[in-house]
PDB file of N, CA and C in Angstrom:
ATOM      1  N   UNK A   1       0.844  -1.180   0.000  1.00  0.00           N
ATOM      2  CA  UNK A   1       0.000   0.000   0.000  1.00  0.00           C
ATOM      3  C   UNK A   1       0.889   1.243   0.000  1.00  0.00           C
ATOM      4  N   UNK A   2       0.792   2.078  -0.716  1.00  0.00           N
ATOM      5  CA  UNK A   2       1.095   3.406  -1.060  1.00  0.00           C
ATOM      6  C   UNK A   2       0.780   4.573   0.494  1.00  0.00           C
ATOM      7  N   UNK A   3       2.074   4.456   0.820  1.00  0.00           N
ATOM      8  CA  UNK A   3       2.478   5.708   1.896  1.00  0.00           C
ATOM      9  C   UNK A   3       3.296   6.771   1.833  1.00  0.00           C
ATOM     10  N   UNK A   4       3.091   7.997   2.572  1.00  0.00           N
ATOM     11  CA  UNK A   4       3.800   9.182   2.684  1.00  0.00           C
ATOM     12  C   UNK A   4       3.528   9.698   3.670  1.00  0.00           C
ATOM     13  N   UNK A   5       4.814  10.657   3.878  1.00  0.00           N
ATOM     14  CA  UNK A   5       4.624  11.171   4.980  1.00  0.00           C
ATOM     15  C   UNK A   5       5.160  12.783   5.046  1.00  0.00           C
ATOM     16  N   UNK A   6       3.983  13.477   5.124  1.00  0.00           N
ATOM     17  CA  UNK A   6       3.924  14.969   4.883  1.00  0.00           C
ATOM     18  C   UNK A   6       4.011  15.613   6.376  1.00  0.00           C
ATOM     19  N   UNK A   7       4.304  17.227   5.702  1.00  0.00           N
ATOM     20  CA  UNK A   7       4.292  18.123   6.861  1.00  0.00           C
ATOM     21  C   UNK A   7       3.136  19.477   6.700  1.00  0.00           C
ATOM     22  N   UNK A   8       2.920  19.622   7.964  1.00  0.00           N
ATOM     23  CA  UNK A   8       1.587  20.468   8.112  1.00  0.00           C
ATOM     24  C   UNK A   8       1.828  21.051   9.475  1.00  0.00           C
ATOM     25  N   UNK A   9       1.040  22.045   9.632  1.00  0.00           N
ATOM     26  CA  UNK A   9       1.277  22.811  10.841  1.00  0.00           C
ATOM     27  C   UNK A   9       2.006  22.471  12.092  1.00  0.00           C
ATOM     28  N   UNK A  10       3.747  21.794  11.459  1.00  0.00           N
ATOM     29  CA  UNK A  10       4.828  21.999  12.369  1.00  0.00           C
ATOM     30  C   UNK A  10       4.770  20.296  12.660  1.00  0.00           C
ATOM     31  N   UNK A  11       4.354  19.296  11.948  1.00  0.00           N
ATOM     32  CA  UNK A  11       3.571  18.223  12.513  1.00  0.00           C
ATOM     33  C   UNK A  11       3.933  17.114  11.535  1.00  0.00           C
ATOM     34  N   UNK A  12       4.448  16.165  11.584  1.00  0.00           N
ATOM     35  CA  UNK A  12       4.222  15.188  10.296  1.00  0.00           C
ATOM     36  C   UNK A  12       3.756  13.810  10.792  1.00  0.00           C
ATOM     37  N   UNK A  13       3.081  13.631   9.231  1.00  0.00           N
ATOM     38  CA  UNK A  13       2.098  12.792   9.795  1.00  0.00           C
ATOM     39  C   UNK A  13       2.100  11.829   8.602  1.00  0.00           C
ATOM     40  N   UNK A  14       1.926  10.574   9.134  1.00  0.00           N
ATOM     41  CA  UNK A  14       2.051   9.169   7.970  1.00  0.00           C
ATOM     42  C   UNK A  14       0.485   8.831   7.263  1.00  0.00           C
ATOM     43  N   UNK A  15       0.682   9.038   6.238  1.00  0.00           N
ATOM     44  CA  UNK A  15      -0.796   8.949   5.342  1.00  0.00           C
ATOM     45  C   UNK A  15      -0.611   8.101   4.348  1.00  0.00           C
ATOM     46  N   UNK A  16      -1.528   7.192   4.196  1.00  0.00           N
ATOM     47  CA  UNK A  16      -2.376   6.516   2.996  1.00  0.00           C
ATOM     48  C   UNK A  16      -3.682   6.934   2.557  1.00  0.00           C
ATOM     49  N   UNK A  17      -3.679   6.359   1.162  1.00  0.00           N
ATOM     50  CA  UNK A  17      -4.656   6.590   0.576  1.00  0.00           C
ATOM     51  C   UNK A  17      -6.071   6.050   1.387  1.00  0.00           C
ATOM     52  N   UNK A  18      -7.106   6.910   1.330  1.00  0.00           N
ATOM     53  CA  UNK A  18      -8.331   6.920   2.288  1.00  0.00           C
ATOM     54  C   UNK A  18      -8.546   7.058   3.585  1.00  0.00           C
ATOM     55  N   UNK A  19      -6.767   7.320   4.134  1.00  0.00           N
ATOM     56  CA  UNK A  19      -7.054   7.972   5.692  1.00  0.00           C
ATOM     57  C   UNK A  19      -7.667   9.049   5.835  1.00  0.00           C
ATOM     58  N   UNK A  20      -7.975   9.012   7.135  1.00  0.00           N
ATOM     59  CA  UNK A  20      -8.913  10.383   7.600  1.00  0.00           C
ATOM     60  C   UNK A  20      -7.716  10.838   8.640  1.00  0.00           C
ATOM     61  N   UNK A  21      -7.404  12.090   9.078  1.00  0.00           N
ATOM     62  CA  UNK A  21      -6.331  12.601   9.606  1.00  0.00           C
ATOM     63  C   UNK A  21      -6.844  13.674  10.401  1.00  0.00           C
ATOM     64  N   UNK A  22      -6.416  13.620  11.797  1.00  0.00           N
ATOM     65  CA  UNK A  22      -6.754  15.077  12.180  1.00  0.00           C
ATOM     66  C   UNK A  22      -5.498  16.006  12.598  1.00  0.00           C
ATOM     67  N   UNK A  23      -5.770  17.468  11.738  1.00  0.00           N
ATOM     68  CA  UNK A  23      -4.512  18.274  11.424  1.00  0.00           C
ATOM     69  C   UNK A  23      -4.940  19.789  12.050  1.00  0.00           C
ATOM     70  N   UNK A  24      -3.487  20.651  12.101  1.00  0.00           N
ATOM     71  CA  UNK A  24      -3.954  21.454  12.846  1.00  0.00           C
ATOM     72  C   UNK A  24      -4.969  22.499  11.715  1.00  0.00           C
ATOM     73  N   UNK A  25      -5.819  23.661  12.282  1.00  0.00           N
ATOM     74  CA  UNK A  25      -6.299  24.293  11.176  1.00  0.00           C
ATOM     75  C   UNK A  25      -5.933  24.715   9.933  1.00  0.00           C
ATOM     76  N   UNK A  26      -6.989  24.591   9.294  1.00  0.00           N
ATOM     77  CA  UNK A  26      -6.236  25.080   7.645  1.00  0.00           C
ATOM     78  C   UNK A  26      -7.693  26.062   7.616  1.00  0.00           C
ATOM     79  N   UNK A  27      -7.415  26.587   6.908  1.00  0.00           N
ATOM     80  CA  UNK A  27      -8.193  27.944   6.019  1.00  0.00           C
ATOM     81  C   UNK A  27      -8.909  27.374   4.906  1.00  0.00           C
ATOM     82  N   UNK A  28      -9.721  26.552   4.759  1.00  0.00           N
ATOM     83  CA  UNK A  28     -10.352  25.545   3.700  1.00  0.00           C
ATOM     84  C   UNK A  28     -12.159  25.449   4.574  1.00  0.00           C
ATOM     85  N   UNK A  29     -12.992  25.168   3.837  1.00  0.00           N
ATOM     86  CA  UNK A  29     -14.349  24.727   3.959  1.00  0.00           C
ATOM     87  C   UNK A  29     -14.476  23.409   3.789  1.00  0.00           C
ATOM     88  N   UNK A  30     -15.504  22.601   4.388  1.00  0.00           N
ATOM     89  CA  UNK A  30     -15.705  21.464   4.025  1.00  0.00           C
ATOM     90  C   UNK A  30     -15.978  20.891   2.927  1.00  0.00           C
ATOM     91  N   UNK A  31     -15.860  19.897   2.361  1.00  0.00           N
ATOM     92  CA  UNK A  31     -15.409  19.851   0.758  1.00  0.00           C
ATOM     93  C   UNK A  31     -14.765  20.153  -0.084  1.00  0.00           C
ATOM     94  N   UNK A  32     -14.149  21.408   0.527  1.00  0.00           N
ATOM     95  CA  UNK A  32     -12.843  21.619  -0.423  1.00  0.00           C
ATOM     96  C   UNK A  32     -11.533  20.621  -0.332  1.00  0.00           C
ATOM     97  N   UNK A  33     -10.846  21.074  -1.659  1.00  0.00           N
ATOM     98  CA  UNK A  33      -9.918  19.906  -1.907  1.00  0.00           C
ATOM     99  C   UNK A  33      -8.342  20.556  -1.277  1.00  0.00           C
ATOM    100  N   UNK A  34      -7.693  20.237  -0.912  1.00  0.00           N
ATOM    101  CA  UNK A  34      -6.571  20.801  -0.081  1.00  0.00           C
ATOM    102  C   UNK A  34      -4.901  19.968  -1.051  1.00  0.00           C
ATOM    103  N   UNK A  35      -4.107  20.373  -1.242  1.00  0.00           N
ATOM    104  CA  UNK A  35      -3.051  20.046  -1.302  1.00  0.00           C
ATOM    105  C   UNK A  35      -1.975  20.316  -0.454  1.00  0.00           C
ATOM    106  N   UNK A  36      -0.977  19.111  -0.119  1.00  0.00           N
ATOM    107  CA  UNK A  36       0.253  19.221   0.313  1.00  0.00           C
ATOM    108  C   UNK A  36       1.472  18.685  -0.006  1.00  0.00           C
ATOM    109  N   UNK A  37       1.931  19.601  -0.427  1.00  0.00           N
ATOM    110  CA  UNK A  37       3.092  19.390  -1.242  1.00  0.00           C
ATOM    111  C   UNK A  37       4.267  19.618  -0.449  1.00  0.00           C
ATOM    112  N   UNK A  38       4.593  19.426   0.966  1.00  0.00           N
ATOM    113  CA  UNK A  38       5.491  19.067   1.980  1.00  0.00           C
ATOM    114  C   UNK A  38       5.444  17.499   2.146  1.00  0.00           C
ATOM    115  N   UNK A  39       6.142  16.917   1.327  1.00  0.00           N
ATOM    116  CA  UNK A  39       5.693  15.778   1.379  1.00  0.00           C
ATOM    117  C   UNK A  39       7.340  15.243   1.611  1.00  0.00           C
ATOM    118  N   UNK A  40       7.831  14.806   3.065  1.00  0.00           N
ATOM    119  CA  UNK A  40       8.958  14.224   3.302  1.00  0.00           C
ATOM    120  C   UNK A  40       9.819  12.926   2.934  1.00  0.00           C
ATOM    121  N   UNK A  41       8.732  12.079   2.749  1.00  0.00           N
ATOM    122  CA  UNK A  41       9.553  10.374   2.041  1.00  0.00           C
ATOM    123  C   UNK A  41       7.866   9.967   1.402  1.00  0.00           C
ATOM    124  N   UNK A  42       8.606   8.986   0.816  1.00  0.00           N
ATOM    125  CA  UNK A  42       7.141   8.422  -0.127  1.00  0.00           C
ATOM    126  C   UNK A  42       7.593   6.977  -0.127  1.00  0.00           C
ATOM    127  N   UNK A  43       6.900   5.775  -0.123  1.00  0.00           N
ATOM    128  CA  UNK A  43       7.183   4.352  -0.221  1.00  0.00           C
ATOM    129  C   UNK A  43       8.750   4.032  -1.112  1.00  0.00           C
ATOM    130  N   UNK A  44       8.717   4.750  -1.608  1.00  0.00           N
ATOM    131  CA  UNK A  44      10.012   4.783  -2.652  1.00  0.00           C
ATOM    132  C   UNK A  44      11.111   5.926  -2.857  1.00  0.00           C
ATOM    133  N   UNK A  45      11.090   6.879  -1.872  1.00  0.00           N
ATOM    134  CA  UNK A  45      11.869   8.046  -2.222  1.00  0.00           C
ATOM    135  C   UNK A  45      11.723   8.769  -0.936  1.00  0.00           C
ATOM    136  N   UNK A  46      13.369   9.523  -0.606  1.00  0.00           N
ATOM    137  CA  UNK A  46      13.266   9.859   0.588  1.00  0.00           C
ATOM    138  C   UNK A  46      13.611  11.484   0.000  1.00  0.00           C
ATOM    139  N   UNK A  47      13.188  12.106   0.780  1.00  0.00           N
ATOM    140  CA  UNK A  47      13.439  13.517   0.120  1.00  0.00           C
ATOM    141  C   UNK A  47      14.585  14.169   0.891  1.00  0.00           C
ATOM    142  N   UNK A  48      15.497  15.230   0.197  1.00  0.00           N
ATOM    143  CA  UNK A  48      16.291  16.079   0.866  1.00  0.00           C
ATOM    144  C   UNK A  48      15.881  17.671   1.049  1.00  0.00           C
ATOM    145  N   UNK A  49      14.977  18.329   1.749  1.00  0.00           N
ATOM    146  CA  UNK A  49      14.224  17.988   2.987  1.00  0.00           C
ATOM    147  C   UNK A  49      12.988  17.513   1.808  1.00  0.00           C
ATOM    148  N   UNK A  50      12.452  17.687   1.138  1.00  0.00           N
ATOM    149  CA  UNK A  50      11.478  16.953   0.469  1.00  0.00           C
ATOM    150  C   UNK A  50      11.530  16.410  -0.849  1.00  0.00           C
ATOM    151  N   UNK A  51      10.501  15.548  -1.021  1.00  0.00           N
ATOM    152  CA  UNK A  51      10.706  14.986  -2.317  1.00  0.00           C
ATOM    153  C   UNK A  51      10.054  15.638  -3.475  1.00  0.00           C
ATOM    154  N   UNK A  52      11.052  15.801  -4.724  1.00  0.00           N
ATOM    155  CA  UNK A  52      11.083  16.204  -5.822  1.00  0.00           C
ATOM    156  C   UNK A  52       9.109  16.381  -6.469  1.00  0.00           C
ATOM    157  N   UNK A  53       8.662  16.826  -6.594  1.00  0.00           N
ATOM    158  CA  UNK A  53       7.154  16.640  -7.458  1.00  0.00           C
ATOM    159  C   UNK A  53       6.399  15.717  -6.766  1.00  0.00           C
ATOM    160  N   UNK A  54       6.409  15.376  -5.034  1.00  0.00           N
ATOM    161  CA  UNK A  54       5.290  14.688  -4.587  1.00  0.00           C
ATOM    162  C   UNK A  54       4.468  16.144  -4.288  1.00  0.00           C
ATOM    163  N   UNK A  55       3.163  15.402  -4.304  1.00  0.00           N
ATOM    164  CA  UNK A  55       2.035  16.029  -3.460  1.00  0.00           C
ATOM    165  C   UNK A  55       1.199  15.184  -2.850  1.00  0.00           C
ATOM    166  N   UNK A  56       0.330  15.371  -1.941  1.00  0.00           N
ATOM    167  CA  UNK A  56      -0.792  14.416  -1.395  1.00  0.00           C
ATOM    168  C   UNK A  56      -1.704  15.179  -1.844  1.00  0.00           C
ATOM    169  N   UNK A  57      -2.787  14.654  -1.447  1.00  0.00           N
ATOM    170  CA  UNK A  57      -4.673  15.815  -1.991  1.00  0.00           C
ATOM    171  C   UNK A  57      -5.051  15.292  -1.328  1.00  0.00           C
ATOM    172  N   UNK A  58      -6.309  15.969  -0.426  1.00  0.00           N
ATOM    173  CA  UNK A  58      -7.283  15.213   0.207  1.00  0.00           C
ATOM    174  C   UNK A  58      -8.533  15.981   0.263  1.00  0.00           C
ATOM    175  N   UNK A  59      -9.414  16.264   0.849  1.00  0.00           N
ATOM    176  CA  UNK A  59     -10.872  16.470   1.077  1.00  0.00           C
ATOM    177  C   UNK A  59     -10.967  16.902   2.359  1.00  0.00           C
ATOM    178  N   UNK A  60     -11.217  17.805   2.846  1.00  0.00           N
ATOM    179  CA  UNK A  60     -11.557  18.398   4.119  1.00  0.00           C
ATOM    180  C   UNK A  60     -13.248  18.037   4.412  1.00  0.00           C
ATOM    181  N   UNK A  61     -13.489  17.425   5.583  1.00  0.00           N
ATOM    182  CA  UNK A  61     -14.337  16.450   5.808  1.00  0.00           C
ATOM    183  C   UNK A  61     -15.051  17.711   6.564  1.00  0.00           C
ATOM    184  N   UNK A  62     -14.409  18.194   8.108  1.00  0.00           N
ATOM    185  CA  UNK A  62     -14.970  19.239   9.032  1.00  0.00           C
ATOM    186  C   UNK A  62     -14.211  20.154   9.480  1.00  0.00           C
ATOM    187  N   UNK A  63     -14.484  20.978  10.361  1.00  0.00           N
ATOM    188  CA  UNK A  63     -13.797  22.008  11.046  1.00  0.00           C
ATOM    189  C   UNK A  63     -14.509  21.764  12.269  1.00  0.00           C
ATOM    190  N   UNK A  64     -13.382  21.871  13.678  1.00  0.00           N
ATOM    191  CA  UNK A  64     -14.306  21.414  14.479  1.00  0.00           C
ATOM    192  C   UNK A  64     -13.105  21.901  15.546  1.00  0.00           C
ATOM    193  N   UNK A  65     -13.451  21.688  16.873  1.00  0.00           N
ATOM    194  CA  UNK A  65     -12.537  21.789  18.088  1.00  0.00           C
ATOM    195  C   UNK A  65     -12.147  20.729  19.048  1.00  0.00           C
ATOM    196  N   UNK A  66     -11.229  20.349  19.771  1.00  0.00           N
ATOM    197  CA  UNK A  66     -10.876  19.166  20.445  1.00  0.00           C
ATOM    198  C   UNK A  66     -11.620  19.348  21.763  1.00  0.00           C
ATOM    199  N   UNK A  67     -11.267  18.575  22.602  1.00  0.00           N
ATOM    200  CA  UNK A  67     -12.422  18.708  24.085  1.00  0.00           C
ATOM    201  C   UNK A  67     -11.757  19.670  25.000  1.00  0.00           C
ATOM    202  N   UNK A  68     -12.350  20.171  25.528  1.00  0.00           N
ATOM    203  CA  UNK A  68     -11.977  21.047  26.529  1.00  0.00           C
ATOM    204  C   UNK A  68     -10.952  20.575  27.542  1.00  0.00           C
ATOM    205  N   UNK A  69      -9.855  21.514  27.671  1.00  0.00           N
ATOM    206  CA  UNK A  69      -8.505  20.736  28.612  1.00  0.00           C
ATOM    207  C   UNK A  69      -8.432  22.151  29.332  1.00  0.00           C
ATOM    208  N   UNK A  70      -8.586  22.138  30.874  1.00  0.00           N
ATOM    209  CA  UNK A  70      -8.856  23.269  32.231  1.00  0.00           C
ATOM    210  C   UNK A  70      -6.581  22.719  32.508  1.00  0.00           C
ATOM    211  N   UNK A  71      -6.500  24.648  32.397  1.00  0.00           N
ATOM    212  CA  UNK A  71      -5.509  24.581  33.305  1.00  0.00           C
ATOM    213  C   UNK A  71      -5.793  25.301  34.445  1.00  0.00           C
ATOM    214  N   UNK A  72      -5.277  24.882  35.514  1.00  0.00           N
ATOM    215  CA  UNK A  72      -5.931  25.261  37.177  1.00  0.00           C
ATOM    216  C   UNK A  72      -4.231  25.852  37.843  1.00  0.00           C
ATOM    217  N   UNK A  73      -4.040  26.631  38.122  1.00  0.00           N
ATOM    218  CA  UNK A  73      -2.914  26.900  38.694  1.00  0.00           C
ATOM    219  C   UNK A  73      -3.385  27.882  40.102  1.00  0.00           C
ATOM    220  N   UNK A  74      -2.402  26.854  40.909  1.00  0.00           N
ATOM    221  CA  UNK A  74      -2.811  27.620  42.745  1.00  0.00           C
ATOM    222  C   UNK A  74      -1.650  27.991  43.287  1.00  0.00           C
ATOM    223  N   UNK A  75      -1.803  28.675  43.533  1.00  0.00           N
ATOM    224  CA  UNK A  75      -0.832  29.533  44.565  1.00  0.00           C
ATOM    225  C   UNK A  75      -1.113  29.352  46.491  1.00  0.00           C
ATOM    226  N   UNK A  76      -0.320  28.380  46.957  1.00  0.00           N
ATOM    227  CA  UNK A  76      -0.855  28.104  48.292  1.00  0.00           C
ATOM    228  C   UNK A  76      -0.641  29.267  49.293  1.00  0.00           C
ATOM    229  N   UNK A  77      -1.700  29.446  50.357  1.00  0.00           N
ATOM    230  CA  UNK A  77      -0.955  30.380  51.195  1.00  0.00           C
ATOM    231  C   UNK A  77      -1.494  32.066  50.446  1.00  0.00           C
ATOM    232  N   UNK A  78      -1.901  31.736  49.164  1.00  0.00           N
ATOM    233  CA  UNK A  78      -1.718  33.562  48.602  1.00  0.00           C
ATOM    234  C   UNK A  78      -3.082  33.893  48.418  1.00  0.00           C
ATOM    235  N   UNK A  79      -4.545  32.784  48.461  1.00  0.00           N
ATOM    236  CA  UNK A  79      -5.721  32.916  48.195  1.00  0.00           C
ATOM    237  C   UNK A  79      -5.700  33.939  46.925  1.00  0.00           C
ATOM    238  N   UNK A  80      -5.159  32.894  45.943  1.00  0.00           N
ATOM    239  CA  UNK A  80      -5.239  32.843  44.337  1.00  0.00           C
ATOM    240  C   UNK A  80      -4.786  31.663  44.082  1.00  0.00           C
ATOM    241  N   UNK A  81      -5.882  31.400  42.565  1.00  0.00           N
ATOM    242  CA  UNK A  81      -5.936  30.356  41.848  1.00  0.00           C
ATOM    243  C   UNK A  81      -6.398  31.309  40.260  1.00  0.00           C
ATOM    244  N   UNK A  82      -6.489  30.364  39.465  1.00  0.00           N
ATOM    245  CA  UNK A  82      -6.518  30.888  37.967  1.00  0.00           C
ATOM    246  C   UNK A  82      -7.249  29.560  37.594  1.00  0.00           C
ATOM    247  N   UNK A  83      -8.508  29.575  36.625  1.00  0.00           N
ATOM    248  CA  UNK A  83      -8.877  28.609  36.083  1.00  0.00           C
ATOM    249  C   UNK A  83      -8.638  29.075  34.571  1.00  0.00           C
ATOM    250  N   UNK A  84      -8.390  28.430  33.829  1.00  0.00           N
ATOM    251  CA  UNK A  84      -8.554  28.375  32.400  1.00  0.00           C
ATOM    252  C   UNK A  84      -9.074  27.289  31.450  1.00  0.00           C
ATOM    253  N   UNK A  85      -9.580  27.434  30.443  1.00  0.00           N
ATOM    254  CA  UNK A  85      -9.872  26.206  29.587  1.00  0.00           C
ATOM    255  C   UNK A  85      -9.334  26.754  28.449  1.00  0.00           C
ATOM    256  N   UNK A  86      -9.412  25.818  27.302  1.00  0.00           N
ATOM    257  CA  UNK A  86      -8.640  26.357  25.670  1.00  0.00           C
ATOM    258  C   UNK A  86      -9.172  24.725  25.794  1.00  0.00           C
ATOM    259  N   UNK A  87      -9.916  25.114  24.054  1.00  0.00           N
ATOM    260  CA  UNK A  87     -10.338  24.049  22.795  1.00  0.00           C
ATOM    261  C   UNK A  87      -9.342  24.154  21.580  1.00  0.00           C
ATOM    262  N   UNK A  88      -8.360  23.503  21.101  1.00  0.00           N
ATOM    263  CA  UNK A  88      -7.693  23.689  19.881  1.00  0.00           C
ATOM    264  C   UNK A  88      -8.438  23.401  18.579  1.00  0.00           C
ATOM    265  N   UNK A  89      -8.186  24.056  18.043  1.00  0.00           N
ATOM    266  CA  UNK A  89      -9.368  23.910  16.606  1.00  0.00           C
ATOM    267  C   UNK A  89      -8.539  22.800  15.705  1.00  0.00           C
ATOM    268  N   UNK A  90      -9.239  22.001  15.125  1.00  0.00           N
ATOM    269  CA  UNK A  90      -8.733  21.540  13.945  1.00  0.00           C
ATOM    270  C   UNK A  90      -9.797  21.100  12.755  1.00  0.00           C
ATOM    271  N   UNK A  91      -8.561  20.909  11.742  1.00  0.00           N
ATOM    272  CA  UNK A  91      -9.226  20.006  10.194  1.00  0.00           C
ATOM    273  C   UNK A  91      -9.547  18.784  10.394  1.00  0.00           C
ATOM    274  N   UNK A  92     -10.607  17.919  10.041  1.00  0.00           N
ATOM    275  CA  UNK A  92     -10.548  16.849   9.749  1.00  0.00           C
ATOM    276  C   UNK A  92     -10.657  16.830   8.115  1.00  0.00           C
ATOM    277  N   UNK A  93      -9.444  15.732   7.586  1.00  0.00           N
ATOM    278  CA  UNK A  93      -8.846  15.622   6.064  1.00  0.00           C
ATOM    279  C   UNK A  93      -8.817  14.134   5.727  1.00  0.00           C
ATOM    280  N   UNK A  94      -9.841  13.921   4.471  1.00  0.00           N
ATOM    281  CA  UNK A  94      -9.839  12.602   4.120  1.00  0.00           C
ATOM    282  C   UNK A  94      -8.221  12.168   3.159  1.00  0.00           C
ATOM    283  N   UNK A  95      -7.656  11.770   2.915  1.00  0.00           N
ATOM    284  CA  UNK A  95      -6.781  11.408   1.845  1.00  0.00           C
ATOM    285  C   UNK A  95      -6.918  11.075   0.669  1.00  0.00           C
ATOM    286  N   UNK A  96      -6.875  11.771  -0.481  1.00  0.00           N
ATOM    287  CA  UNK A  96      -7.313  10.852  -1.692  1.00  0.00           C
ATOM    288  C   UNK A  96      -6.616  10.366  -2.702  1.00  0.00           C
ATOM    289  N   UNK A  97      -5.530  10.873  -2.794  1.00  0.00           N
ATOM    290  CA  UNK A  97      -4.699  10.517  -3.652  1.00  0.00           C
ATOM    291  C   UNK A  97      -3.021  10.721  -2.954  1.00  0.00           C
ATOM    292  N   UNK A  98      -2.001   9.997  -3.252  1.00  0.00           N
ATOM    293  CA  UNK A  98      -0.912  10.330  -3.504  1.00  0.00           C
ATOM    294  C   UNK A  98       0.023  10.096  -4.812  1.00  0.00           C
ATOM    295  N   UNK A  99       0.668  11.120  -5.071  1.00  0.00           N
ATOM    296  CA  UNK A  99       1.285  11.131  -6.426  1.00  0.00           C
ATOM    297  C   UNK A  99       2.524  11.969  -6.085  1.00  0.00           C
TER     298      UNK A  99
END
């Protein structure tokens, strides 16, 4: 089976054809078609930092956010604490081709 392994928001990630991937945001709508042409090694070719005329394509499935993760920081003794939460946004990206 036909693998690669591309780079995306600081991140690389091992893809085949018809994976679904979750990546950091991209600037795309659902259904649109996305290319990445950071494409680091391919089943047959290792790139110096990338390989010559690969690209991947895929399909942007959703846009969506991860679950809520609370940072809590206390200060003993000082009657202070800090609550926070943060959702990271991401793509979900079908794979459709590599070439």
């Amino acid at each position: 089976m036909a693998y690669a392994i591309i780079v995306t928001g600081g991140k690389q990630y091992k893809v085949a054809e018809g994976d679904t991937i979750f990546v950091e945001k991209l600037d795309a709508e659902a259904g649109e078609k996305v290319t990445f042409d950071q494409v680091v090694l391919t089943d047959s070719k290792i790139g110096t930092p990338f390989v010559e005329g690969a690209k991947v394509e895929g399909t942007v499935e959703k846009q969506g956010k991860q679950k809520k993760v609370i940072t809590f920081k206390y200060r003993a003794k000082k009657h202070s604490h800090t609550k926070q939460g943060h959702r990271q946004p991401y793509t979900r990206v079908k794979i459709d081709s590599i070439a």
